[in-house]
PDB file of N, CA and C in Angstrom:
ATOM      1  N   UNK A   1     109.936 106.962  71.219  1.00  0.00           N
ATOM      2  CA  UNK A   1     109.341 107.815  70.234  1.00  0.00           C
ATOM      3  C   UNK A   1     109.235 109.254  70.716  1.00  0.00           C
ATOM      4  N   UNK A   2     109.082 109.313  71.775  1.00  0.00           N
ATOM      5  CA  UNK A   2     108.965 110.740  72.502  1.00  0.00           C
ATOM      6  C   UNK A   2     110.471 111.669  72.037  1.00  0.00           C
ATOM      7  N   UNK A   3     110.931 110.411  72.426  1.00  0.00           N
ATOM      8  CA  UNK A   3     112.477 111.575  72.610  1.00  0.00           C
ATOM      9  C   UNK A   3     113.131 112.152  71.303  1.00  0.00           C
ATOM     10  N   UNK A   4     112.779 110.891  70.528  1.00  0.00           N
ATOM     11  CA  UNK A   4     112.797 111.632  68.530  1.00  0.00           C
ATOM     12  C   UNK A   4     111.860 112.037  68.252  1.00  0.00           C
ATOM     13  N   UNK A   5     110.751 112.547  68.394  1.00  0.00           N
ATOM     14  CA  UNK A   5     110.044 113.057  67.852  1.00  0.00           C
ATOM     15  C   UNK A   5     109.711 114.454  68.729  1.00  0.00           C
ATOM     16  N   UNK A   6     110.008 114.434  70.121  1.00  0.00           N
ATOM     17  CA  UNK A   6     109.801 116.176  71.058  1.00  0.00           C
ATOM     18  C   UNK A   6     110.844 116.399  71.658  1.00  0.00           C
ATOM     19  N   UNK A   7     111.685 115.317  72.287  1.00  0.00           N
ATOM     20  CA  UNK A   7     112.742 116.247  73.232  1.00  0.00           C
ATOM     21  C   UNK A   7     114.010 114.897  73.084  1.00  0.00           C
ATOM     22  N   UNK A   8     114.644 115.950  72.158  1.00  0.00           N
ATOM     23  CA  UNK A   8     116.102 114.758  71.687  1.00  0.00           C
ATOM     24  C   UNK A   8     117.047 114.999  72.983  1.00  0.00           C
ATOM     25  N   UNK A   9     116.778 115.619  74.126  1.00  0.00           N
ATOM     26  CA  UNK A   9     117.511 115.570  75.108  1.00  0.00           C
ATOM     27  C   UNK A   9     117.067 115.226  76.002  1.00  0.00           C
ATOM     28  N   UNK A  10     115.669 114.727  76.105  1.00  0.00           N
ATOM     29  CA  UNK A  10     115.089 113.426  77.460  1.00  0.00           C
ATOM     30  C   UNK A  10     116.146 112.130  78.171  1.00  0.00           C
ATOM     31  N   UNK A  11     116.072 112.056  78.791  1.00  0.00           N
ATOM     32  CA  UNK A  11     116.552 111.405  79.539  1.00  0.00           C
ATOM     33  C   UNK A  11     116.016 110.254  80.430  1.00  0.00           C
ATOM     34  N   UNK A  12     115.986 108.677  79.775  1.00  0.00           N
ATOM     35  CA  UNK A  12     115.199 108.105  80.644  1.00  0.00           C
ATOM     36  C   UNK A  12     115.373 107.553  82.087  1.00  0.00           C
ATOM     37  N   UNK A  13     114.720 108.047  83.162  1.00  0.00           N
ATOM     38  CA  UNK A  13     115.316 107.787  84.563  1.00  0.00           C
ATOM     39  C   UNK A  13     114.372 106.661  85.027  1.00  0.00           C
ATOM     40  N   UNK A  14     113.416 105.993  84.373  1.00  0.00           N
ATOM     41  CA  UNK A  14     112.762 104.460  85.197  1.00  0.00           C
ATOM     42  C   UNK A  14     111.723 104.634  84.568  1.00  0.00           C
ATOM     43  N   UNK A  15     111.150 103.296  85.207  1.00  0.00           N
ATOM     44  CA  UNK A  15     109.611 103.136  84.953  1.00  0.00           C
ATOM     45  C   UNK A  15     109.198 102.776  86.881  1.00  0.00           C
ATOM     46  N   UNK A  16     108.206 103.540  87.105  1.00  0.00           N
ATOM     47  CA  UNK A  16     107.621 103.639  88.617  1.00  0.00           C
ATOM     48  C   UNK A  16     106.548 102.812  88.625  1.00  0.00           C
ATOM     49  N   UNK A  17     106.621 101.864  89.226  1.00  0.00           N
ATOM     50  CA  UNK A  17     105.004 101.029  89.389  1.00  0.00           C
ATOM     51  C   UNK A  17     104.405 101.909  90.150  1.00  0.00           C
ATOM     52  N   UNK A  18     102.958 101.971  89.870  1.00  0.00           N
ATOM     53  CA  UNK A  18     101.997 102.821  90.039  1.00  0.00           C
ATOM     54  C   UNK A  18     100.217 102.384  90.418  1.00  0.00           C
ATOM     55  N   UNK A  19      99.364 102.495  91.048  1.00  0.00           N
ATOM     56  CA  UNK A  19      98.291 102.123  91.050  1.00  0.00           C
ATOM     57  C   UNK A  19      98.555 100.625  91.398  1.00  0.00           C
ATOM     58  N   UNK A  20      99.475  99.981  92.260  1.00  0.00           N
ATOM     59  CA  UNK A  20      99.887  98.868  92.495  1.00  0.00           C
ATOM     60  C   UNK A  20      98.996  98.303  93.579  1.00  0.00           C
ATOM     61  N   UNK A  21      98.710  97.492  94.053  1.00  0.00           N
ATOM     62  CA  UNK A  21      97.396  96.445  95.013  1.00  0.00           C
ATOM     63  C   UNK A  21      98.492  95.700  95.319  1.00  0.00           C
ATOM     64  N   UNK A  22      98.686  95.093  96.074  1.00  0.00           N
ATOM     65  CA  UNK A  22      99.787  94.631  97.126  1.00  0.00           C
ATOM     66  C   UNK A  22      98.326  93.142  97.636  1.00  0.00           C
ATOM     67  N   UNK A  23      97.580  93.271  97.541  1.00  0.00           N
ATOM     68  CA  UNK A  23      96.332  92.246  97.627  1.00  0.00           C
ATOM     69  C   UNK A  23      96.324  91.396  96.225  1.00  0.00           C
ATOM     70  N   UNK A  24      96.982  91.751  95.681  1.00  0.00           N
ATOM     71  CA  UNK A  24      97.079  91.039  94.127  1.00  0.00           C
ATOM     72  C   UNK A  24      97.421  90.463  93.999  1.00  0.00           C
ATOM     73  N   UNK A  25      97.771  89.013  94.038  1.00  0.00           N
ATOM     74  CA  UNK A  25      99.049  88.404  93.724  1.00  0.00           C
ATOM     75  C   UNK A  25      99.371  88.271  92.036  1.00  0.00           C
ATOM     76  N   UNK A  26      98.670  88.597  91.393  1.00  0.00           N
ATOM     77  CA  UNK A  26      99.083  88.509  89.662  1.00  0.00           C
ATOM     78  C   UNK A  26      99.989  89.670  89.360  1.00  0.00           C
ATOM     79  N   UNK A  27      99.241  91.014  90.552  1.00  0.00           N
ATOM     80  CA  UNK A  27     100.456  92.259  90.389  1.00  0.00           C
ATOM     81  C   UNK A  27     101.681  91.791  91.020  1.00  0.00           C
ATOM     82  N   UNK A  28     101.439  91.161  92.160  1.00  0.00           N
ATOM     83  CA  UNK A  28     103.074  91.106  93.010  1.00  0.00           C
ATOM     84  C   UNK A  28     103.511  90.125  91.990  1.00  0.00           C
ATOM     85  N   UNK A  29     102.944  89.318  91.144  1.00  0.00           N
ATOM     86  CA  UNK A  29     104.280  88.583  90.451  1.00  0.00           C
ATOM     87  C   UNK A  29     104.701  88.978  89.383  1.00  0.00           C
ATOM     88  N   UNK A  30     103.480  89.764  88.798  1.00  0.00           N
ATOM     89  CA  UNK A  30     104.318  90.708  87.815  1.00  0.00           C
ATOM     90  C   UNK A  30     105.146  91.505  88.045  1.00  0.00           C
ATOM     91  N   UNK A  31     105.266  92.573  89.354  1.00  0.00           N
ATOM     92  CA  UNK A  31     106.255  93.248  89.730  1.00  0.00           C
ATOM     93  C   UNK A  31     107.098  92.441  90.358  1.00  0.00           C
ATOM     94  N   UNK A  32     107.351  91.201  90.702  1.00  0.00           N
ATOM     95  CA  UNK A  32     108.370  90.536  90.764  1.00  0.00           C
ATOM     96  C   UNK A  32     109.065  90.123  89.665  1.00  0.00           C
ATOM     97  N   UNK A  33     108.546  89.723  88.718  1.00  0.00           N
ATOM     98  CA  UNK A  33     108.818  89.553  87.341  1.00  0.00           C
ATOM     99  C   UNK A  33     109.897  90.684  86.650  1.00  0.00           C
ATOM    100  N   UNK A  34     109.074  91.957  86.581  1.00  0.00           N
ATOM    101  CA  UNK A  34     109.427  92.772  86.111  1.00  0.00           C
ATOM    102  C   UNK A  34     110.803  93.377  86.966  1.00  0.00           C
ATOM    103  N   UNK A  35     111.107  93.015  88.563  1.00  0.00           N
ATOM    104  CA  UNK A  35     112.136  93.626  88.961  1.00  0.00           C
ATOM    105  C   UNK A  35     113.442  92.351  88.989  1.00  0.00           C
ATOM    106  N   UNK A  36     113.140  91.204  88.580  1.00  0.00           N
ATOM    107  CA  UNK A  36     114.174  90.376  88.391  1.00  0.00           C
ATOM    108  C   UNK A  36     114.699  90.456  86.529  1.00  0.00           C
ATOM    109  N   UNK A  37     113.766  90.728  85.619  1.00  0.00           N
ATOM    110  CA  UNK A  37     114.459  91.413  84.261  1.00  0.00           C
ATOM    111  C   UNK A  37     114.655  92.227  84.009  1.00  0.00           C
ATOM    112  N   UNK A  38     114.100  93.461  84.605  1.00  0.00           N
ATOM    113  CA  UNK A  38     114.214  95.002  84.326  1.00  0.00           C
ATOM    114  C   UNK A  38     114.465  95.660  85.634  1.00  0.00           C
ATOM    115  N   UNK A  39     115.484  95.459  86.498  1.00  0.00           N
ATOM    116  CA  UNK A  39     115.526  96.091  87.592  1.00  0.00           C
ATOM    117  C   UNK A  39     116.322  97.380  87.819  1.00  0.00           C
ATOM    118  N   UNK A  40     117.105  97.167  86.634  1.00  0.00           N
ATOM    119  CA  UNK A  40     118.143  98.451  86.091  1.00  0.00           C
ATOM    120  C   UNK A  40     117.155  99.763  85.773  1.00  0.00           C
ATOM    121  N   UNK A  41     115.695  99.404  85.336  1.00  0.00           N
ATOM    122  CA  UNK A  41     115.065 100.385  84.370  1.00  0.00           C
ATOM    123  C   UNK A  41     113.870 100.704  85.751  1.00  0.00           C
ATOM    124  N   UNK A  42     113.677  99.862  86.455  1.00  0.00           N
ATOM    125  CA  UNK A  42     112.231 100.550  87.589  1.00  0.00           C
ATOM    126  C   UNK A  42     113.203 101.197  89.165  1.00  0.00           C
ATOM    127  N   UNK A  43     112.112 102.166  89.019  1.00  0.00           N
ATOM    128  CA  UNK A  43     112.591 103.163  90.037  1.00  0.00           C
ATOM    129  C   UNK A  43     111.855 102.385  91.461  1.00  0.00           C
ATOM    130  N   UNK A  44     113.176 102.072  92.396  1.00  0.00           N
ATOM    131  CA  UNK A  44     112.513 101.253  93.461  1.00  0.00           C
ATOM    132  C   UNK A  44     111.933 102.330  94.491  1.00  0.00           C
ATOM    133  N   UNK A  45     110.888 102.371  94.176  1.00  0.00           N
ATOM    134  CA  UNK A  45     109.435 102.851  94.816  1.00  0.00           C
ATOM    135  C   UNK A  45     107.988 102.126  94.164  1.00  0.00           C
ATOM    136  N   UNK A  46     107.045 102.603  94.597  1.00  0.00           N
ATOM    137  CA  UNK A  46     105.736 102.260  94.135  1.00  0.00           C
ATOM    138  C   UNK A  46     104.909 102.717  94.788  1.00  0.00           C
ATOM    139  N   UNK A  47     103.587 103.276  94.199  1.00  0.00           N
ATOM    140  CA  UNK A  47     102.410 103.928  94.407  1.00  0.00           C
ATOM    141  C   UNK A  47     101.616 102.979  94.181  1.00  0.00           C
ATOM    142  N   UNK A  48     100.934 102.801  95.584  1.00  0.00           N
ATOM    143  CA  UNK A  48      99.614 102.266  95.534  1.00  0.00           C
ATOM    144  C   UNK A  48      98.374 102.316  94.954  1.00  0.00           C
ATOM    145  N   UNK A  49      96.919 101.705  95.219  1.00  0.00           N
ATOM    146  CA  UNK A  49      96.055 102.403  94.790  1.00  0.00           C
ATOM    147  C   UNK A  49      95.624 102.481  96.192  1.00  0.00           C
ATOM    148  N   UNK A  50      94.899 103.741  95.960  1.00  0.00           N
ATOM    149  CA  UNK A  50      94.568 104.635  97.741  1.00  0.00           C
ATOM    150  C   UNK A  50      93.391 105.404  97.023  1.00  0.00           C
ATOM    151  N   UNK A  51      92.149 105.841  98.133  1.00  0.00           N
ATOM    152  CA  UNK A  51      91.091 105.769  97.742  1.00  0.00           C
ATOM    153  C   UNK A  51      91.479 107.587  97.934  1.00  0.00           C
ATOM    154  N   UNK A  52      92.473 107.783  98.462  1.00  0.00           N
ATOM    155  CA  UNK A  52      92.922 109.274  98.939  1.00  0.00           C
ATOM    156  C   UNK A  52      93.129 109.704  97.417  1.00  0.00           C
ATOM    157  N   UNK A  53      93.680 109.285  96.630  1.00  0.00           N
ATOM    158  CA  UNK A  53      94.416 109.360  95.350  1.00  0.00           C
ATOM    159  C   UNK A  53      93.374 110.338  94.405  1.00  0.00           C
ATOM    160  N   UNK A  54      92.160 109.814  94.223  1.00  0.00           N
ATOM    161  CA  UNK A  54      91.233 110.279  93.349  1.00  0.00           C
ATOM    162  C   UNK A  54      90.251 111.403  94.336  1.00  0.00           C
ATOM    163  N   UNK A  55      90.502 111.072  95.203  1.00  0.00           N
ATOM    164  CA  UNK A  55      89.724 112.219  96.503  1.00  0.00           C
ATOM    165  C   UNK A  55      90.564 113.437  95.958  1.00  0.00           C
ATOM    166  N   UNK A  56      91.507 113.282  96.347  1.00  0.00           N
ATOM    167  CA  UNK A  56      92.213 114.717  96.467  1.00  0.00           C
ATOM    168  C   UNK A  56      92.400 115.259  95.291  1.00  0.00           C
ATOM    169  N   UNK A  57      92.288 114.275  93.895  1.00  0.00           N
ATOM    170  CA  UNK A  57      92.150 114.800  92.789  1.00  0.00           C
ATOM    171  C   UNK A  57      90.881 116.092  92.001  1.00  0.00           C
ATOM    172  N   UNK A  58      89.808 115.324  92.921  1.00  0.00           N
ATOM    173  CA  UNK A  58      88.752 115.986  92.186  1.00  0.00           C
ATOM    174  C   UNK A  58      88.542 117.106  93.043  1.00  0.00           C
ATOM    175  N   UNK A  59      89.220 117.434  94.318  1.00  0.00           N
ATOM    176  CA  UNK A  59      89.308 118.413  94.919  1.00  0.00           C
ATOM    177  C   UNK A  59      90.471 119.385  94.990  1.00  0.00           C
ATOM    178  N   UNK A  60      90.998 119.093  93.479  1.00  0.00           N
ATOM    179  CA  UNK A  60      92.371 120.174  93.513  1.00  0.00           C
ATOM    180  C   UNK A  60      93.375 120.433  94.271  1.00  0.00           C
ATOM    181  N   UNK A  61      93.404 119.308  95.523  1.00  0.00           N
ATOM    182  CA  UNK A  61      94.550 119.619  96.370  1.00  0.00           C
ATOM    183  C   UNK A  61      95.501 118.312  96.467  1.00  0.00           C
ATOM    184  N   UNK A  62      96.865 118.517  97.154  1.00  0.00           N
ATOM    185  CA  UNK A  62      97.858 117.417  97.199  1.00  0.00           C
ATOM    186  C   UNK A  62      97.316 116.173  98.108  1.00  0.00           C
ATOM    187  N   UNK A  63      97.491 115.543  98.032  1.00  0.00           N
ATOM    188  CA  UNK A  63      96.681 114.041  98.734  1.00  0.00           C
ATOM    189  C   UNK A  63      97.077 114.724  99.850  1.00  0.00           C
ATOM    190  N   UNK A  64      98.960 114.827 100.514  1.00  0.00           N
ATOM    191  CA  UNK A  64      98.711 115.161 101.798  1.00  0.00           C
ATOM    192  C   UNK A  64      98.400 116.203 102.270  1.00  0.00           C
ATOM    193  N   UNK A  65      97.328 116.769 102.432  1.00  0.00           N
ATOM    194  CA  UNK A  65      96.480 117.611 102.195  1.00  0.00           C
ATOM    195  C   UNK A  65      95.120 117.138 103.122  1.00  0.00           C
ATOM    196  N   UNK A  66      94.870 115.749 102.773  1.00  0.00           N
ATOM    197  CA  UNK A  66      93.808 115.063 103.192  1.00  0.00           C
ATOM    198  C   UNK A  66      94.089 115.229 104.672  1.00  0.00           C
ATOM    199  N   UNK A  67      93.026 115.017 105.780  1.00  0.00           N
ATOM    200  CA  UNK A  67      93.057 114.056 106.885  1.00  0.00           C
ATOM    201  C   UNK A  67      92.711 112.126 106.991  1.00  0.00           C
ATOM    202  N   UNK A  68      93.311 111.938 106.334  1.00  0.00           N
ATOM    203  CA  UNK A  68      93.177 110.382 106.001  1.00  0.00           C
ATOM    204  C   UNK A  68      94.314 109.531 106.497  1.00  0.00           C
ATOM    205  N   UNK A  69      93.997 108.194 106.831  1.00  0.00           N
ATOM    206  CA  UNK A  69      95.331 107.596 107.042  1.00  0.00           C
ATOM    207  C   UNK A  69      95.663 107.015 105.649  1.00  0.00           C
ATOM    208  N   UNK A  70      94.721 106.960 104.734  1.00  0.00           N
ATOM    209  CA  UNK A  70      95.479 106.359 103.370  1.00  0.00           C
ATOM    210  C   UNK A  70      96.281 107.501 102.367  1.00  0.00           C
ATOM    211  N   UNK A  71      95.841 108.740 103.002  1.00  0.00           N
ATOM    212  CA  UNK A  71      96.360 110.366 102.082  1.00  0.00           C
ATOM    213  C   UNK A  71      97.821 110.391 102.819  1.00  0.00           C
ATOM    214  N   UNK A  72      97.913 109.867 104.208  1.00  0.00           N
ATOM    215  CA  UNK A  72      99.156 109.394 104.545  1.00  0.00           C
ATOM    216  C   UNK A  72     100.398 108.823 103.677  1.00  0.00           C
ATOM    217  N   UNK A  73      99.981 107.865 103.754  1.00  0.00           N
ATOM    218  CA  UNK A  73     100.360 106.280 103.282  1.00  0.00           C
ATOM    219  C   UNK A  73     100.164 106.921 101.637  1.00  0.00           C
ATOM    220  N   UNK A  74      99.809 107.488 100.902  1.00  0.00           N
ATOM    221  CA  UNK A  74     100.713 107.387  99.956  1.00  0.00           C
ATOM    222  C   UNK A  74     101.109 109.219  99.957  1.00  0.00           C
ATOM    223  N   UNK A  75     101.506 109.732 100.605  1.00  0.00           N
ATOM    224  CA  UNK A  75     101.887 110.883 100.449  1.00  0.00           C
ATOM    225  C   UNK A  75     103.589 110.925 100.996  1.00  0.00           C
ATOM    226  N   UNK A  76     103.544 109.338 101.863  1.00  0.00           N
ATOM    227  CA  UNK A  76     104.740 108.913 101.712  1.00  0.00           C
ATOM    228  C   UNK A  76     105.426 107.842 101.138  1.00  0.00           C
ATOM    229  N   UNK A  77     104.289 107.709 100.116  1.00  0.00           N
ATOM    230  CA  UNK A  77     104.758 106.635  99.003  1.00  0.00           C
ATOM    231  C   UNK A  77     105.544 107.983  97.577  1.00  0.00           C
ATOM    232  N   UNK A  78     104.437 108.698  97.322  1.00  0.00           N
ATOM    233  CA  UNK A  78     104.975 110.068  96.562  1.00  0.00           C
ATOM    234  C   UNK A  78     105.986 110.434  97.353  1.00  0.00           C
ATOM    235  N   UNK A  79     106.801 110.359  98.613  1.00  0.00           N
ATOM    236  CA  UNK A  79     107.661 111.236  98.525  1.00  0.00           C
ATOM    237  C   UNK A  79     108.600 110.525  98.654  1.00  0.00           C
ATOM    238  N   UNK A  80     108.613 109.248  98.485  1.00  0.00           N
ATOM    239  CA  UNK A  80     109.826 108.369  98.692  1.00  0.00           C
ATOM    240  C   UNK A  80     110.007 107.957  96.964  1.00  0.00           C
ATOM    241  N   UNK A  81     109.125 108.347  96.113  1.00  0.00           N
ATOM    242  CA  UNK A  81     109.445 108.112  94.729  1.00  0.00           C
ATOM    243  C   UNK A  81     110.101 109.032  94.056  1.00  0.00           C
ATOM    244  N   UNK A  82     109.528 110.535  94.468  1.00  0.00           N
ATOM    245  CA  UNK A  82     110.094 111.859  94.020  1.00  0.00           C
ATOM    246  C   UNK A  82     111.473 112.198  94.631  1.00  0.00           C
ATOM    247  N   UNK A  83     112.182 111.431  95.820  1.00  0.00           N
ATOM    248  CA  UNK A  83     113.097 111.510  96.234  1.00  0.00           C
ATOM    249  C   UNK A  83     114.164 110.855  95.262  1.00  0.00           C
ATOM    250  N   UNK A  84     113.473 109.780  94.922  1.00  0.00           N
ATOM    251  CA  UNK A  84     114.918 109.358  94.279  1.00  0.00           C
ATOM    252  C   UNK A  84     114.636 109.587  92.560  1.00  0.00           C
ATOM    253  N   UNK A  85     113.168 109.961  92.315  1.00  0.00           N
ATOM    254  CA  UNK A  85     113.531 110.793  90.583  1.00  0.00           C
ATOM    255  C   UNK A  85     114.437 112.181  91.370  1.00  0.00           C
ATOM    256  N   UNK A  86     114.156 113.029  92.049  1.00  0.00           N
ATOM    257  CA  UNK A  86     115.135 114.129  92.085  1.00  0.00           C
ATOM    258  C   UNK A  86     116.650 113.629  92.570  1.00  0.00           C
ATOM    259  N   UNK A  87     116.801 112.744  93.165  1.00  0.00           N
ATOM    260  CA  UNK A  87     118.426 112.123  92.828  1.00  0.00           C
ATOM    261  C   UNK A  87     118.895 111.515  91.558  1.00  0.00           C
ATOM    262  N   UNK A  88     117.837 111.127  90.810  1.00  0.00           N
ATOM    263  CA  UNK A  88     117.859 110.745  89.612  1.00  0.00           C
ATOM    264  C   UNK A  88     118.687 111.520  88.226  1.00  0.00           C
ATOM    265  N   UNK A  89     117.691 112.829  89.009  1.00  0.00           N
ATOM    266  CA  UNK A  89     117.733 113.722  87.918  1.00  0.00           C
ATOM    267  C   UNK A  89     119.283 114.573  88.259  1.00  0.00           C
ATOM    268  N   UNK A  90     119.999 114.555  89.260  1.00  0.00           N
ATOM    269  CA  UNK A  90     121.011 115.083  90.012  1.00  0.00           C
ATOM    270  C   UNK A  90     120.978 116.505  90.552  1.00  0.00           C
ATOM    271  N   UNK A  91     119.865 116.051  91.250  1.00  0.00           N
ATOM    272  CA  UNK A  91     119.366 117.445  92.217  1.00  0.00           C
ATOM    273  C   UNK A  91     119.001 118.934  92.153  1.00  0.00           C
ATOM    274  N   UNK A  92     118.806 118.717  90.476  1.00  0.00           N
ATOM    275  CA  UNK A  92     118.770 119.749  90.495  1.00  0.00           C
ATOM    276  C   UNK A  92     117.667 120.923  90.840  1.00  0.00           C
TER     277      UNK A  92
END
């Protein structure tokens, strides 16, 4: 609906699991689920949930930014996702 109705030249490059718990097992089988029918359509990365995430939010700065080991851990979860949307997108 987006793309007919605001930008007839969008381009869809994935769906990113996000806010993912790896302690879950209802998430890991849904994202197992979801990468054995739709594996063409999810961008293989995933963002955790990290307590860094909403820290660094309400303080206006980039998670890695933090001194945290979890502002870590997903600041190289963000950059291993944004790596391959910007290959996605063809570098530009």
């Amino acid at each position: 609906g987006v793309k007919e109705k605001w930008n007839k030249e969008l381009q869809f490059l994935g769906m990113l699991p996000n806010r993912f718990n790896p302690r879950s097992l209802a998430q890991k089988d849904t994202l197992s689920q979801l990468l054995q029918n739709y594996s063409h359509m999810i961008i293989p990365a995933k963002i955790g949930i990290r307590s860094s995430i909403p820290e660094a939010l309400s303080e206006g700065i980039p998670v890695w930014q933090l001194k945290k080991t979890s502002a870590r851990e997903a600041a190289k979860e963000f950059q291993e996702a944004l790596e391959i949307i910007y290959n996605k997108m063809g570098g530009i």
